[in-house]
Protein backbone atom coordinates (compact mmCIF):
# COMPACT_ATOMS: atom_id res chain seq x y z
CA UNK A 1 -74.42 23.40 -107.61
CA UNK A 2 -77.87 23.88 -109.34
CA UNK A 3 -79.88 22.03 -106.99
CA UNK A 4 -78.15 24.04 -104.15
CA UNK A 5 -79.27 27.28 -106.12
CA UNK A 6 -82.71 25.75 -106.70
CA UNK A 7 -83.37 25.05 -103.38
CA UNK A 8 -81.86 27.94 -101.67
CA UNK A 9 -85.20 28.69 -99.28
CA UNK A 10 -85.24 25.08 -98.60
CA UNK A 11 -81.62 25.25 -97.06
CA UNK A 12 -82.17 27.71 -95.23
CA UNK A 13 -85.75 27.14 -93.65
CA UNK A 14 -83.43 23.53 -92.90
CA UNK A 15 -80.57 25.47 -91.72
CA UNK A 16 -82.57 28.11 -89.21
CA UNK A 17 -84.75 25.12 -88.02
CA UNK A 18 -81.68 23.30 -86.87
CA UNK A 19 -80.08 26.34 -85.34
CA UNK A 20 -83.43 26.82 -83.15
CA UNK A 21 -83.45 23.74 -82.42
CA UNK A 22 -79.50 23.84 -81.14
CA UNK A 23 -79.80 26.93 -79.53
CA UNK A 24 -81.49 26.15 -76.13
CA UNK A 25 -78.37 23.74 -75.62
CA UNK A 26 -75.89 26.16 -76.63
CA UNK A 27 -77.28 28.80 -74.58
CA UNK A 28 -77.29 26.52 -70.80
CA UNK A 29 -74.07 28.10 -68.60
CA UNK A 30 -71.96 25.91 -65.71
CA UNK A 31 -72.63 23.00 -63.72
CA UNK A 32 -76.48 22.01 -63.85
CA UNK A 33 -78.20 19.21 -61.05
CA UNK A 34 -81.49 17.22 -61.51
CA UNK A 35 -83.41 17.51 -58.87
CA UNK A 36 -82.53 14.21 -57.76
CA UNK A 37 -79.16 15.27 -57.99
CA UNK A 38 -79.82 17.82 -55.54
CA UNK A 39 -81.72 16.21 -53.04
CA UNK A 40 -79.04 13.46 -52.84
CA UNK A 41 -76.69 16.45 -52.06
CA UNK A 42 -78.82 18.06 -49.47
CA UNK A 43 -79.09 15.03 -47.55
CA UNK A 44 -75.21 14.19 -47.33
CA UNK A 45 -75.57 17.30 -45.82
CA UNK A 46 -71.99 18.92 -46.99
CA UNK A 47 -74.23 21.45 -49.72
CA UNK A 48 -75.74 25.38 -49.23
CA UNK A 49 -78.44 26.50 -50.98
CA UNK A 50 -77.82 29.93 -52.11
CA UNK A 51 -81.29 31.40 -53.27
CA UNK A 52 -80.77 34.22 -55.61
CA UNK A 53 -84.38 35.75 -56.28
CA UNK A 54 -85.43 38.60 -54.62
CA UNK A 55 -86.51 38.63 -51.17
CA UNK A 56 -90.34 38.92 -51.87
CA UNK A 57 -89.63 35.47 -54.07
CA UNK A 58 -87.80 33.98 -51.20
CA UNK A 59 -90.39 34.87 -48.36
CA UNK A 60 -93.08 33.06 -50.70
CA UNK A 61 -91.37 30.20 -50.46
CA UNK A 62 -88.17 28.55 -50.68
CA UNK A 63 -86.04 25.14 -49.91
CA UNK A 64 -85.14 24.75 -46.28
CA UNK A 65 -82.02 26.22 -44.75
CA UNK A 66 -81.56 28.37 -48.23
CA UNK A 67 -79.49 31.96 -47.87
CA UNK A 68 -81.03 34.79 -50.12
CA UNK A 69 -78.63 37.06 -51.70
CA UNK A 70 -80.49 38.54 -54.81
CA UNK A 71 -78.80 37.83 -58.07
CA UNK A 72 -77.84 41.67 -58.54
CA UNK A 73 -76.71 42.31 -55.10
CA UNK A 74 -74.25 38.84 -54.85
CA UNK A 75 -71.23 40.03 -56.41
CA UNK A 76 -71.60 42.89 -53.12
CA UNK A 77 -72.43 40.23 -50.67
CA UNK A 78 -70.41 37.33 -52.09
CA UNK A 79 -68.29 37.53 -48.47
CA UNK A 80 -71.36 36.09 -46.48
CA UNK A 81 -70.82 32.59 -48.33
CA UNK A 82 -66.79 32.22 -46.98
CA UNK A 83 -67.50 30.29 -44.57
CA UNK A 84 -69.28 27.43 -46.90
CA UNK A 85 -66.23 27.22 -49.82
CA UNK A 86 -65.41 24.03 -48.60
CA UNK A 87 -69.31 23.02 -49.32
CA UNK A 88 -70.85 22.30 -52.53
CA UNK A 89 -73.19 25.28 -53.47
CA UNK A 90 -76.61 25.12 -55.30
CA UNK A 91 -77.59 27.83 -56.56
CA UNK A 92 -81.37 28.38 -57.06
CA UNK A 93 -84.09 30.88 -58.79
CA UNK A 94 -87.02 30.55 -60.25
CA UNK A 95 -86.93 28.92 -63.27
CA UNK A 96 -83.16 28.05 -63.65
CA UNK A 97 -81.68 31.17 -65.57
CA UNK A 98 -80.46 33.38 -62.63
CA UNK A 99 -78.97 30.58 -61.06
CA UNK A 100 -76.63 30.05 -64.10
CA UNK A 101 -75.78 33.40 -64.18
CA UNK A 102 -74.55 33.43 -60.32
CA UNK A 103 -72.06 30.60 -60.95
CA UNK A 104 -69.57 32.88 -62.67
CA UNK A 105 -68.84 34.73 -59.99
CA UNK A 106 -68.96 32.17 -57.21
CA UNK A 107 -66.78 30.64 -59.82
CA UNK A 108 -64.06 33.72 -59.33
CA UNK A 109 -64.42 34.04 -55.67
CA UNK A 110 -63.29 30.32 -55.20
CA UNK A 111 -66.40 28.71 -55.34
CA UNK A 112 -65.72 25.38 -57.36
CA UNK A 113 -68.64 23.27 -56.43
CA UNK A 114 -71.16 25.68 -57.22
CA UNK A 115 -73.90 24.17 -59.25
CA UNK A 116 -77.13 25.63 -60.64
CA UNK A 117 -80.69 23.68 -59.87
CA UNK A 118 -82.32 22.89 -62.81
CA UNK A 119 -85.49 23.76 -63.47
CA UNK A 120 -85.52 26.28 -60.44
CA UNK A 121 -87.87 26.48 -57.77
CA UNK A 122 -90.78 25.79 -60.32
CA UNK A 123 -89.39 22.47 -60.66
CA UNK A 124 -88.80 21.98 -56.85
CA UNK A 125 -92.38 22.65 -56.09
CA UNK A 126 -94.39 20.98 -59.60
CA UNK A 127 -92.21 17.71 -57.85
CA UNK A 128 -94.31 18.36 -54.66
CA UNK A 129 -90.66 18.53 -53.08
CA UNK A 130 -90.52 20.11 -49.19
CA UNK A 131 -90.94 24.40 -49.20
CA UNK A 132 -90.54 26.11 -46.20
CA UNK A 133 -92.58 29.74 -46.38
């Protein structure tokens, strides 16, 4: 019991460290696919890509044959994507957050193959991967 009292800022500088260090892992939401992953999914051709950045994002440049619904208005436009449930769904932003966010409620309206890309569209293009603008 001493050397726990002696050491108290040690344990905890070791303690907070670990939890930093845990956190990014704890944090990542759904179904997440490499980019290999992906591309293998595109070209059995049964996948959508739903792009959910905004529509300035999406004109910049995006992966071919992706729909844009913007994150904030999907839950409102969720109805365009009934036609695809029987498809797998990526889902696709910028740098992977917004895409993990959009799973949960393709998740409610019966989408069950929705995954998120990971990385994003950053990672797409820094893999010199096809973008259509």
């Amino acid at each position: 019991m001493k050397f726990f009292i002696d050491n108290i800022w040690l344990i905890a500088v070791f303690l907070v460290s670990g939890g930093m260090l845990l956190w990014p892992h704890l944090q990542t939401r759904g179904k997440k696919v490499s980019l290999l992953q992906a591309t293998q999914m595109i070209n059995q051709g049964k996948t959508v890509i739903l792009d959910v950045r905004e529509p300035a994002e999406f004109t910049a440049g995006h992966l071919r044959d992706a729909l844009n619904i913007p994150l904030k208005e999907l839950s409102n436009r969720i109805g365009e994507l009934d036609k695809h449930k029987s498809k797998n769904v990526i889902v696709v932003c910028q740098a992977g957050v917004q895409s993990s966010r959009a799973l949960g409620p393709l998740a409610q309206a019966g989408f069950n193959d929705a995954v998120s890309l990971a990385g994003g569209q950053a990672a797409w293009q820094e893999q010199g991967l096809p973008v259509v603008k």
